[in-house]
Protein backbone atom coordinates (compact mmCIF):
# COMPACT_ATOMS: atom_id res chain seq x y z
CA UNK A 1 111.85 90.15 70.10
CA UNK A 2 109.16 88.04 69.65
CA UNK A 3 108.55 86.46 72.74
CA UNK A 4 107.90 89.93 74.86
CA UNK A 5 106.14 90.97 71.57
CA UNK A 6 103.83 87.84 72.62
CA UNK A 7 103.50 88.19 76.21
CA UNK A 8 102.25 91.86 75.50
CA UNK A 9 99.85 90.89 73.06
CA UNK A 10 98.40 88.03 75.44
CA UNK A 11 98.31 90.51 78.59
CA UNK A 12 96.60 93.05 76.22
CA UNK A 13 94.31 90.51 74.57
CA UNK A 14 93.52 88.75 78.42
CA UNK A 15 93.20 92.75 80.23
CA UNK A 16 90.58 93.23 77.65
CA UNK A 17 88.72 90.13 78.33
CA UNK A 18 88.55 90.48 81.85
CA UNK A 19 87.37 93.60 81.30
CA UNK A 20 84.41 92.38 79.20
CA UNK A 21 84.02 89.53 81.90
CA UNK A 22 84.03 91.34 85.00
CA UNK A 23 83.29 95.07 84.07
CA UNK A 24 81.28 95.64 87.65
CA UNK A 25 84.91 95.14 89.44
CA UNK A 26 85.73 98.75 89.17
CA UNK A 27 81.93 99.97 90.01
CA UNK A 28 82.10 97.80 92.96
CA UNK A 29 85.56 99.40 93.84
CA UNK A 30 84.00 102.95 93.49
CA UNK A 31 81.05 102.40 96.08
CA UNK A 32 83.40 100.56 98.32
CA UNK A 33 86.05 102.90 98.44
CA UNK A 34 83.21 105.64 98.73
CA UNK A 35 80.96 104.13 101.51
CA UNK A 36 84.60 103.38 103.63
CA UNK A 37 85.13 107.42 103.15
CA UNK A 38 81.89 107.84 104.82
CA UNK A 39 82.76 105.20 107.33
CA UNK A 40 85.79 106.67 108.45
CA UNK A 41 84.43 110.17 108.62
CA UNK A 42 82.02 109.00 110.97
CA UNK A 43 84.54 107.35 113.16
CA UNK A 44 86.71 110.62 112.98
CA UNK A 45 89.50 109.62 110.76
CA UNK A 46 89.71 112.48 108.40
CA UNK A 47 92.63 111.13 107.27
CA UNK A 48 91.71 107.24 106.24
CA UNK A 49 88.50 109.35 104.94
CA UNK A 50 90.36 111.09 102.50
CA UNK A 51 92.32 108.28 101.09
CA UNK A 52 89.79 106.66 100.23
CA UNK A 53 87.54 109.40 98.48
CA UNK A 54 90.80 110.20 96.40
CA UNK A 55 91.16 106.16 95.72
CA UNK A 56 87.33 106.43 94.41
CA UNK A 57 88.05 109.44 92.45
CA UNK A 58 91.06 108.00 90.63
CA UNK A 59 88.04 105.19 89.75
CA UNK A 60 85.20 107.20 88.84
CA UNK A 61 86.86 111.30 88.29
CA UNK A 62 83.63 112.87 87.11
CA UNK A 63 81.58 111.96 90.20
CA UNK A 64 80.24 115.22 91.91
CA UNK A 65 79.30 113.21 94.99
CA UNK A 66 83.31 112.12 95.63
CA UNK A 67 84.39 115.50 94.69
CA UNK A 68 81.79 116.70 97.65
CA UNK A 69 83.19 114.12 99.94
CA UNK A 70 86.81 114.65 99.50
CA UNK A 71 86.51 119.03 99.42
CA UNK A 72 85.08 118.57 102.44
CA UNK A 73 87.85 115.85 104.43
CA UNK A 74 90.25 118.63 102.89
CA UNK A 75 88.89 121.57 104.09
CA UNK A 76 88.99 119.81 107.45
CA UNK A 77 92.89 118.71 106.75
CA UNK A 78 92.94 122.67 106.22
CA UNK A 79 94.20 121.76 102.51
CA UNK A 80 92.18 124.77 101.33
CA UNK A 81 93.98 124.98 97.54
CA UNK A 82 93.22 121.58 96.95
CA UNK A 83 89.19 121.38 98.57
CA UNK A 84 89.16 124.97 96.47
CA UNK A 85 89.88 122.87 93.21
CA UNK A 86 87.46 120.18 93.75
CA UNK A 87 84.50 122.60 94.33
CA UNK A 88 85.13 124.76 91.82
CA UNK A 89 84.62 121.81 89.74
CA UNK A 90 81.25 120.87 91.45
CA UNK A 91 79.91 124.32 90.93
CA UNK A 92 80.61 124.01 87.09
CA UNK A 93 78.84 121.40 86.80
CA UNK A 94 74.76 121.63 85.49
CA UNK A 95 72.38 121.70 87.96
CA UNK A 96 69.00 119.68 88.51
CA UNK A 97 65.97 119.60 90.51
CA UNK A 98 66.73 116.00 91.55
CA UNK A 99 69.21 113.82 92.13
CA UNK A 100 68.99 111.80 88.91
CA UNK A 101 71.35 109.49 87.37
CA UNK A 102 71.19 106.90 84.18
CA UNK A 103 71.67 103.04 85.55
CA UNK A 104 73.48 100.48 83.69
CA UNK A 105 72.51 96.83 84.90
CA UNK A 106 74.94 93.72 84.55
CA UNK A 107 73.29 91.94 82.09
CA UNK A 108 70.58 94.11 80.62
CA UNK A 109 71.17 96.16 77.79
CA UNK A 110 68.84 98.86 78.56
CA UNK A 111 70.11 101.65 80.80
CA UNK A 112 67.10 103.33 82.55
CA UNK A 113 66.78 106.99 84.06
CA UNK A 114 65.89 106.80 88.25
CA UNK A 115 66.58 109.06 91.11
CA UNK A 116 68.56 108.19 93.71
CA UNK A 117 66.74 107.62 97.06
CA UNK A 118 69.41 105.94 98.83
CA UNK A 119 72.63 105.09 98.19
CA UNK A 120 73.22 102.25 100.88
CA UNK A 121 70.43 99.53 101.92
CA UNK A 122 71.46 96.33 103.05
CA UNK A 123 68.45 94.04 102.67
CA UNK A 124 67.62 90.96 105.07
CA UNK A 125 69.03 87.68 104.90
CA UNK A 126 65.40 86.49 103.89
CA UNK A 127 65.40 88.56 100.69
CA UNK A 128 62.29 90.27 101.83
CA UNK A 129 62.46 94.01 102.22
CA UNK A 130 60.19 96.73 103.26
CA UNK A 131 62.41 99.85 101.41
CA UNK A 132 63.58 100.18 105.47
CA UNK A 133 67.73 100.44 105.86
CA UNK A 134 68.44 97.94 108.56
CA UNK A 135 69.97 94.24 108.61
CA UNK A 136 69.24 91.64 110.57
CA UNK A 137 72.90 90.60 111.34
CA UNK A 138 72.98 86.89 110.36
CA UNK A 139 74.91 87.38 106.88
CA UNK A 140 78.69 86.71 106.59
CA UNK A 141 78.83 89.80 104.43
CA UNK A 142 76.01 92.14 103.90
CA UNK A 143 75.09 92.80 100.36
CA UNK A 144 74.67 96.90 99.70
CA UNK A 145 71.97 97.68 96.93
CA UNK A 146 70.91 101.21 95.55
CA UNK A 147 67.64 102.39 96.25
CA UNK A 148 66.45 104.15 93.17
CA UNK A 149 63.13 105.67 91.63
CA UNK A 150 62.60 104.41 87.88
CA UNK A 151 61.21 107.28 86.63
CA UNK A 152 59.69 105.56 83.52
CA UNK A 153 57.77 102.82 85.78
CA UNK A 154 57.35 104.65 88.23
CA UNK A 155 58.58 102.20 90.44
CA UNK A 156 60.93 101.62 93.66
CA UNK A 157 63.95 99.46 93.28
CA UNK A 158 66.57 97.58 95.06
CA UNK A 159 69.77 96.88 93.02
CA UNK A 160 73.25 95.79 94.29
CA UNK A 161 76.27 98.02 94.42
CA UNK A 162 78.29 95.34 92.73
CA UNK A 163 75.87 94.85 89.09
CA UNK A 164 75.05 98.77 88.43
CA UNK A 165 76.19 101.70 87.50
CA UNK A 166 75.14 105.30 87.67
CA UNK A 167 76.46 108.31 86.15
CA UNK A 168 75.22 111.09 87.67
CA UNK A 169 73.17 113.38 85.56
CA UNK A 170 73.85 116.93 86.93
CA UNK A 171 74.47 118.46 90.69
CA UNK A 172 71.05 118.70 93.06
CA UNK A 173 70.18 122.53 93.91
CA UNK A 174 70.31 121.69 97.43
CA UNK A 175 73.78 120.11 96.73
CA UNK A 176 74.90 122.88 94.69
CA UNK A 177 73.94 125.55 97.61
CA UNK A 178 75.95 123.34 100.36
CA UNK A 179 78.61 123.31 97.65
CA UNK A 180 78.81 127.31 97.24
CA UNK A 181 78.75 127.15 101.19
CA UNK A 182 82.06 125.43 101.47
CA UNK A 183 82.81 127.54 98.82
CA UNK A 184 83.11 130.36 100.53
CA UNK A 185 84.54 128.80 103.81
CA UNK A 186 87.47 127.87 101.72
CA UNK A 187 87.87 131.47 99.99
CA UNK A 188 87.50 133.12 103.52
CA UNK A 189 90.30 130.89 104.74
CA UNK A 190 92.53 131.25 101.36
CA UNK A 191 92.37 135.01 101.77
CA UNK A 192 93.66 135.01 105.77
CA UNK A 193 96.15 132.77 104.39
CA UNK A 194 97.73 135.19 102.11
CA UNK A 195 96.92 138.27 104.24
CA UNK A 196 95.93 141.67 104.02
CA UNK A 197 96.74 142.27 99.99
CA UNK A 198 95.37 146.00 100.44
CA UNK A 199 97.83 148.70 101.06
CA UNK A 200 95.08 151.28 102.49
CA UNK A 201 97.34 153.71 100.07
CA UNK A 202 95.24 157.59 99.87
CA UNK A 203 95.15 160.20 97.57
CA UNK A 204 95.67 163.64 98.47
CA UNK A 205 92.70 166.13 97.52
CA UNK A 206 93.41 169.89 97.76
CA UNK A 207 90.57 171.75 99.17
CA UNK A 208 88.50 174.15 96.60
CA UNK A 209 85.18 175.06 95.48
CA UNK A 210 83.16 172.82 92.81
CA UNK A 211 79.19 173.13 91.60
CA UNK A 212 77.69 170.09 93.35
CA UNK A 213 74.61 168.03 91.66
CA UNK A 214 72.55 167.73 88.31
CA UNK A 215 69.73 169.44 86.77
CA UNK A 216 69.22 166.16 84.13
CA UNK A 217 69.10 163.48 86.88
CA UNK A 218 66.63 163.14 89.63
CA UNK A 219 64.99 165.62 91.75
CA UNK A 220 67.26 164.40 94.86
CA UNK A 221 70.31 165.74 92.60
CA UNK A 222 68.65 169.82 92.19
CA UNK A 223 69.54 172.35 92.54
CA UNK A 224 72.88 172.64 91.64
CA UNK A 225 75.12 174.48 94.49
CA UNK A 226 78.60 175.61 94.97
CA UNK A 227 80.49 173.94 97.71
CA UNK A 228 83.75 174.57 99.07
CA UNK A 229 85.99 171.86 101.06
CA UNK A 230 88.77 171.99 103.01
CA UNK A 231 92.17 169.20 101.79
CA UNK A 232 91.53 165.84 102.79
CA UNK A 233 92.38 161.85 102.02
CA UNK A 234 90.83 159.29 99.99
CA UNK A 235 91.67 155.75 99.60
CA UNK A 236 93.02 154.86 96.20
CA UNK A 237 90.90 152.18 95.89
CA UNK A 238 87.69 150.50 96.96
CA UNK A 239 87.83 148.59 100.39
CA UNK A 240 88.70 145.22 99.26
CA UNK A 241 87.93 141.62 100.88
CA UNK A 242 91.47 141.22 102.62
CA UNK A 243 91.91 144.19 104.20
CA UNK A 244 88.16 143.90 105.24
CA UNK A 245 88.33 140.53 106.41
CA UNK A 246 91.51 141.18 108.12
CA UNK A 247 90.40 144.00 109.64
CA UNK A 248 86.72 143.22 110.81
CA UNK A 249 87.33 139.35 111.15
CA UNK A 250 84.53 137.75 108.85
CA UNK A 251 83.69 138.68 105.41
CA UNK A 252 79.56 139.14 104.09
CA UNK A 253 80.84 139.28 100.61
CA UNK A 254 78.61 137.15 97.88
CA UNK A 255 81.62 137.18 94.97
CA UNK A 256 84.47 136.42 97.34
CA UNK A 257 88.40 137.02 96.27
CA UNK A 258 91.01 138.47 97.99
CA UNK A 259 91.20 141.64 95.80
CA UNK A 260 87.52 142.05 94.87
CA UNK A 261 85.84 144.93 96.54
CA UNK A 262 84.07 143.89 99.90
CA UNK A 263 80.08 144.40 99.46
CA UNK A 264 76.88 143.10 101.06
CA UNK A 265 78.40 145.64 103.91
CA UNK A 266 76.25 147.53 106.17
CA UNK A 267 77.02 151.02 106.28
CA UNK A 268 77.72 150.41 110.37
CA UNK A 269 79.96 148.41 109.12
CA UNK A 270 81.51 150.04 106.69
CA UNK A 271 82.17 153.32 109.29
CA UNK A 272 83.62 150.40 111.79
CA UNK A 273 85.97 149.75 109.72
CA UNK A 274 87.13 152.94 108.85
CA UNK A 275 86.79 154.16 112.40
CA UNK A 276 89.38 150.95 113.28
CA UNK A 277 91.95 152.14 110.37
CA UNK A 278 91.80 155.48 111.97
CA UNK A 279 89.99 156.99 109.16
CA UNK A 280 86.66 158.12 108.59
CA UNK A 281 83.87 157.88 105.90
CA UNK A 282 83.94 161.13 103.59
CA UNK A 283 81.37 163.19 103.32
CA UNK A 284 79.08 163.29 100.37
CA UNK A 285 80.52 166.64 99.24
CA UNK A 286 83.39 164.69 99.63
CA UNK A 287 82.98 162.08 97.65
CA UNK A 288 81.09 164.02 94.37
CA UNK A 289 84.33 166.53 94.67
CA UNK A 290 86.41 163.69 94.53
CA UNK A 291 85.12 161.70 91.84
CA UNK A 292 85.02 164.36 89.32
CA UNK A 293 88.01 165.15 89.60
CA UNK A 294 87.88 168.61 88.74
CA UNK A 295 85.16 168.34 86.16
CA UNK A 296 82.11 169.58 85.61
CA UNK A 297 80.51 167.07 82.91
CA UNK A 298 77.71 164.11 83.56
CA UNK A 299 80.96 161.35 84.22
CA UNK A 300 84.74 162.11 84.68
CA UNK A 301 85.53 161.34 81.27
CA UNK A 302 82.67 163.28 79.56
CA UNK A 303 79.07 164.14 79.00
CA UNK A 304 78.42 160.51 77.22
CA UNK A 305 79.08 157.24 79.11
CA UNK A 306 81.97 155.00 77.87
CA UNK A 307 81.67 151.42 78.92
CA UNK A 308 85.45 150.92 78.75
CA UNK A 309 86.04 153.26 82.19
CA UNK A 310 83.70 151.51 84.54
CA UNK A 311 81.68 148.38 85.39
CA UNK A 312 78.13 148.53 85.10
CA UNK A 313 75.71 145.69 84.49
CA UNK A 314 76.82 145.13 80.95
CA UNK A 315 75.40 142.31 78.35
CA UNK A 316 76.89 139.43 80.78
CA UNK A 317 75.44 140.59 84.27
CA UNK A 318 72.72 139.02 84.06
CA UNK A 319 69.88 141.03 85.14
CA UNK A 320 67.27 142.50 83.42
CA UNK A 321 68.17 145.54 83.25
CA UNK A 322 71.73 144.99 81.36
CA UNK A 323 72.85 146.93 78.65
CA UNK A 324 72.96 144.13 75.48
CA UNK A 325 74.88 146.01 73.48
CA UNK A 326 77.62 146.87 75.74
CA UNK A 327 80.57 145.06 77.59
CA UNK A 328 82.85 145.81 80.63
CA UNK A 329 84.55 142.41 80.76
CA UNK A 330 83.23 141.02 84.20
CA UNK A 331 79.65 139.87 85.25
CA UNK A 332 79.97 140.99 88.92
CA UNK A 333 82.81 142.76 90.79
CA UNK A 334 85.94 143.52 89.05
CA UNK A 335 89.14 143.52 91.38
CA UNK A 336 89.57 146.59 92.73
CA UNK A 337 91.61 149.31 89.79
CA UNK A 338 90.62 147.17 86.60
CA UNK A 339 89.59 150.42 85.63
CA UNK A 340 91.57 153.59 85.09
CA UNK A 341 91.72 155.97 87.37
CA UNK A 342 89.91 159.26 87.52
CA UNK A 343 92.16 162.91 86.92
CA UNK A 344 92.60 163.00 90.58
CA UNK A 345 94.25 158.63 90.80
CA UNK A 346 91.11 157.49 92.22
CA UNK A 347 89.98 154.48 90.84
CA UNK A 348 86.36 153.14 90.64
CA UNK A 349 84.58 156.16 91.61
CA UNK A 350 81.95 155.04 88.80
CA UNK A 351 80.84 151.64 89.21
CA UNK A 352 81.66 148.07 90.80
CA UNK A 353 80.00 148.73 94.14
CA UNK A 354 78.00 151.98 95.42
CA UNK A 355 80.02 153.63 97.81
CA UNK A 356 78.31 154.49 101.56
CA UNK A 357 79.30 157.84 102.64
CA UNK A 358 78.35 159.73 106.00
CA UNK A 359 75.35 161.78 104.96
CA UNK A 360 72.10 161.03 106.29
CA UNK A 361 69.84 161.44 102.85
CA UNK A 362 67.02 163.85 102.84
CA UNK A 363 65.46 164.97 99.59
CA UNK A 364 65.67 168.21 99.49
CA UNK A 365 68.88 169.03 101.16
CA UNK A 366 70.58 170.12 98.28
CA UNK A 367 68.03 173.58 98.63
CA UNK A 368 69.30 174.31 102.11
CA UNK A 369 72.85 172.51 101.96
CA UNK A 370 75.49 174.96 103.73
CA UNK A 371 78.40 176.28 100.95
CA UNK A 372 81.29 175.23 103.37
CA UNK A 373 81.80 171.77 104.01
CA UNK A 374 78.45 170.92 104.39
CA UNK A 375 78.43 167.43 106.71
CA UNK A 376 74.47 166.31 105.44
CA UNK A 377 70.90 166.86 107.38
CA UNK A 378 71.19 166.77 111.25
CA UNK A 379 69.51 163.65 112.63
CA UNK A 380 68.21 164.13 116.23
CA UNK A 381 66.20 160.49 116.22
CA UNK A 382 67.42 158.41 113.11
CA UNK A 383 64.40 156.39 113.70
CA UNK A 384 61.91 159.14 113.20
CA UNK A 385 60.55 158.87 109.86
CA UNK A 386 59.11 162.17 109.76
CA UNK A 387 62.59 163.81 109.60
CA UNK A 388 63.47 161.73 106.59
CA UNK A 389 64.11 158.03 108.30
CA UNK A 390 67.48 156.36 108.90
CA UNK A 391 68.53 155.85 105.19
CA UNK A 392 72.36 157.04 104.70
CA UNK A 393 73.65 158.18 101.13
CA UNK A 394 75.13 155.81 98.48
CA UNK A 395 77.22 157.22 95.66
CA UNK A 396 79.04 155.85 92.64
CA UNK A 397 76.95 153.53 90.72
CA UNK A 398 77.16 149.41 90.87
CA UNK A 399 78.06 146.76 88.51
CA UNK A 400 74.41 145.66 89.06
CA UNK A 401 72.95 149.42 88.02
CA UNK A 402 72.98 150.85 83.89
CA UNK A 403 75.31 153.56 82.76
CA UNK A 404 72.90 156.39 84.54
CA UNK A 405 73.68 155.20 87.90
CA UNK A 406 77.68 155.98 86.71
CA UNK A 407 77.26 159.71 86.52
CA UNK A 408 79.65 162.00 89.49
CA UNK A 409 76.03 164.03 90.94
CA UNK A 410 74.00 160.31 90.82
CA UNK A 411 73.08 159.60 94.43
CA UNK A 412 70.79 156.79 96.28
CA UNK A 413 69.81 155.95 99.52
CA UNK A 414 69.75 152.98 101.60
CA UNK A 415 68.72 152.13 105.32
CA UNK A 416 71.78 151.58 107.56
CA UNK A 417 71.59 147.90 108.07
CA UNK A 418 70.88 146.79 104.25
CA UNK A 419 73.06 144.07 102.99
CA UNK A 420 73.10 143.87 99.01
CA UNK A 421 75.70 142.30 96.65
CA UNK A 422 76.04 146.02 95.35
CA UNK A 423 77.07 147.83 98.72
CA UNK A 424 80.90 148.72 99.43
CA UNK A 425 82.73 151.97 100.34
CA UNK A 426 86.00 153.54 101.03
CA UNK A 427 87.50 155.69 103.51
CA UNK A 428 88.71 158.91 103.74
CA UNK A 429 90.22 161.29 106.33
């Protein structure tokens, strides 16, 4: 027993004094195994590439630039769950104006703030330098230094690879951007992976007659009118990402997931892709009749707004126009049905993403609007302003908009090619 017992404690005691001895082994290792990463992805070999960025991340596991390096090799090596992972991480991470990082020097006790210029200069043979990257070729083995801005002198530097280290002190904005880029690459390609997760299932509506509008919201919503409507379909749910993306081939969403509801979609797009799933968008009589459900009060649950049946831009949306006091559970899109569904099974006819519909908007239509499945304003020349522009209806209310925006006879109006975070529809036929 105590022979092993002393060959542990002298390969303890001797690992701990090399460590002391030689600390800049392993910070040499991490650039080296970094820079041949870059190497090989310049020669093409995605593969070496990624070995070594993994090798390096073992070493150094909190580095955003590895993480960067090796989501990218993997998104390439179409390991999408993996570079998914890795920038997820990234885009946790706090963000900075500048690439700054706090250097330790072999041998000097005081680390010092700087800002990474460059992270490879080989220096001449001579020792001179003029801050250029280039080397003259003579040298066995070329020596790489850091090229860093002290930010309390104010000063350039040169300083080997193999006597610092530098622990990065946040993520670059124009990182973080190129980050959320890939990002979205890899969602696009993680949600063709699993396929269309939408089952394009539709309500039946019977046809009948319902008083259409508001006299408490805006002038748009006056007078209030009886219309009458013939049976038709509605989709259950929103139009979500995979069915979209399946279905139209790309996807313009900003919060991407497979079962979020698609938005930043033009309304030409939005039609497209109802028109391709042989379906149709309804009609704003349509859609109001539908979303009360056979009510007649301000939402489909009542005359006073109840956070727990909708998602609006509650105390975590971060806008300014959030309600503080008040919580949904998600600071963008919800998945499509987090919410319950209205007395007719629709779900999310208030809130998550305004809804386009057919109608061409015009201000005063409600005044002239036909009592028998009225189909909107006629427009001759959409580009004509004078006969009310080429702005189609919205209806339903966003998580970006307050509780007023929620109500069944709320309305808004858009032009046809807009693309905002807030924008999605459904179909009907």
């Amino acid at each position: 027993m105590g022979v092993p017992f002393l060959f542990f404690k002298n390969t303890v005691c001797l690992w701990v004094l090399c460590f002391f001895l030689f600390p800049v082994l392993g910070i040499a290792g991490v650039v080296e195994e970094t820079l041949k990463g870059d190497a090989k992805v310049a020669q093409g070999e995605i593969q070496a590439a990624e070995e070594h960025y993994a090798t390096a991340l073992k070493m150094d596991p909190e580095s955003w630039r590895i993480m960067r390096s090796l989501a990218d090799v993997k998104f390439r090596l179409e390991k999408f769950e993996e570079a998914d992972k890795l920038t997820r991480r990234i885009l946790a991470m706090k963000v900075t104006n500048r690439n700054t990082v706090i250097v330790t020097v072999e041998g000097d006790p005081e680390p010092f703030e700087a800002e990474i210029v460059d992270e490879s200069v080989i220096t001449p043979d001579s020792g001179r330098n003029n801050m250029r990257n280039y080397v003259d070729g003579k040298a066995a083995k070329p020596v790489p230094h850091y090229r860093l801005f002290n930010m309390k002198t104010g000063k350039m530097k040169l300083i080997p690879h193999s006597i610092a280290r530098i622990q990065y002190q946040g993520v670059p904005n124009r990182v973080y951007e190129a980050v959320r880029e890939l990002q979205d690459k890899i969602t696009d390609k993680l949600i063709a992976k699993a396929g269309s997760s939408g089952s394009g299932e539709m309500v039946e509506i019977k046809g009948g007659c319902f008083k259409m509008g508001s006299e408490k919201g805006e002038p748009s919503e006056r007078p209030i009118h009886e219309v009458c409507l013939k049976p038709f379909k509605m989709d259950k749910h929103e139009v979500n990402q995979s069915a979209f993306q399946e279905t139209m081939g790309h996807n313009p969403s900003r919060f991407k997931a497979a079962n979020q509801p698609v938005e930043s979609v033009t309304w030409h797009e939005a039609e497209e892709f109802c028109h391709k799933s042989d379906k149709r968008l309804p009609t704003e009589a349509e859609w109001e009749y539908a979303a009360r459900g056979g009510t007649d009060t301000a939402y489909y649950w009542g005359d006073e707004f109840d956070a727990s049946k909708s998602n609006f831009c509650d105390s975590t949306c971060g806008l300014n126009i959030r309600a503080k006091n008040l919580s949904d559970g998600f600071p963008n899109t919800a998945p499509v049905g987090s919410f319950p569904a209205n007395p007719f099974g629709l779900h999310d006819m208030a809130g998550n993403v305004h809804e386009w519909v057919a109608d061409w908007f015009e201000q005063r239509y409600y005044s002239s609007s036909p009592k028998d499945n009225p189909q909107g304003p006629q427009r001759l020349n959409p580009t004509d302003r004078r006969g009310g522009g080429n702005e189609k209806v919205l209806r339903g209310g966003a998580w970006e908009t307050g509780p007023t925006s929620q109500r069944s006879a709320s309305r808004k109006e858009f032009q046809t090619d807009y693309r905002i975070e807030g924008f999605g529809f459904r179909c009907a036929r």
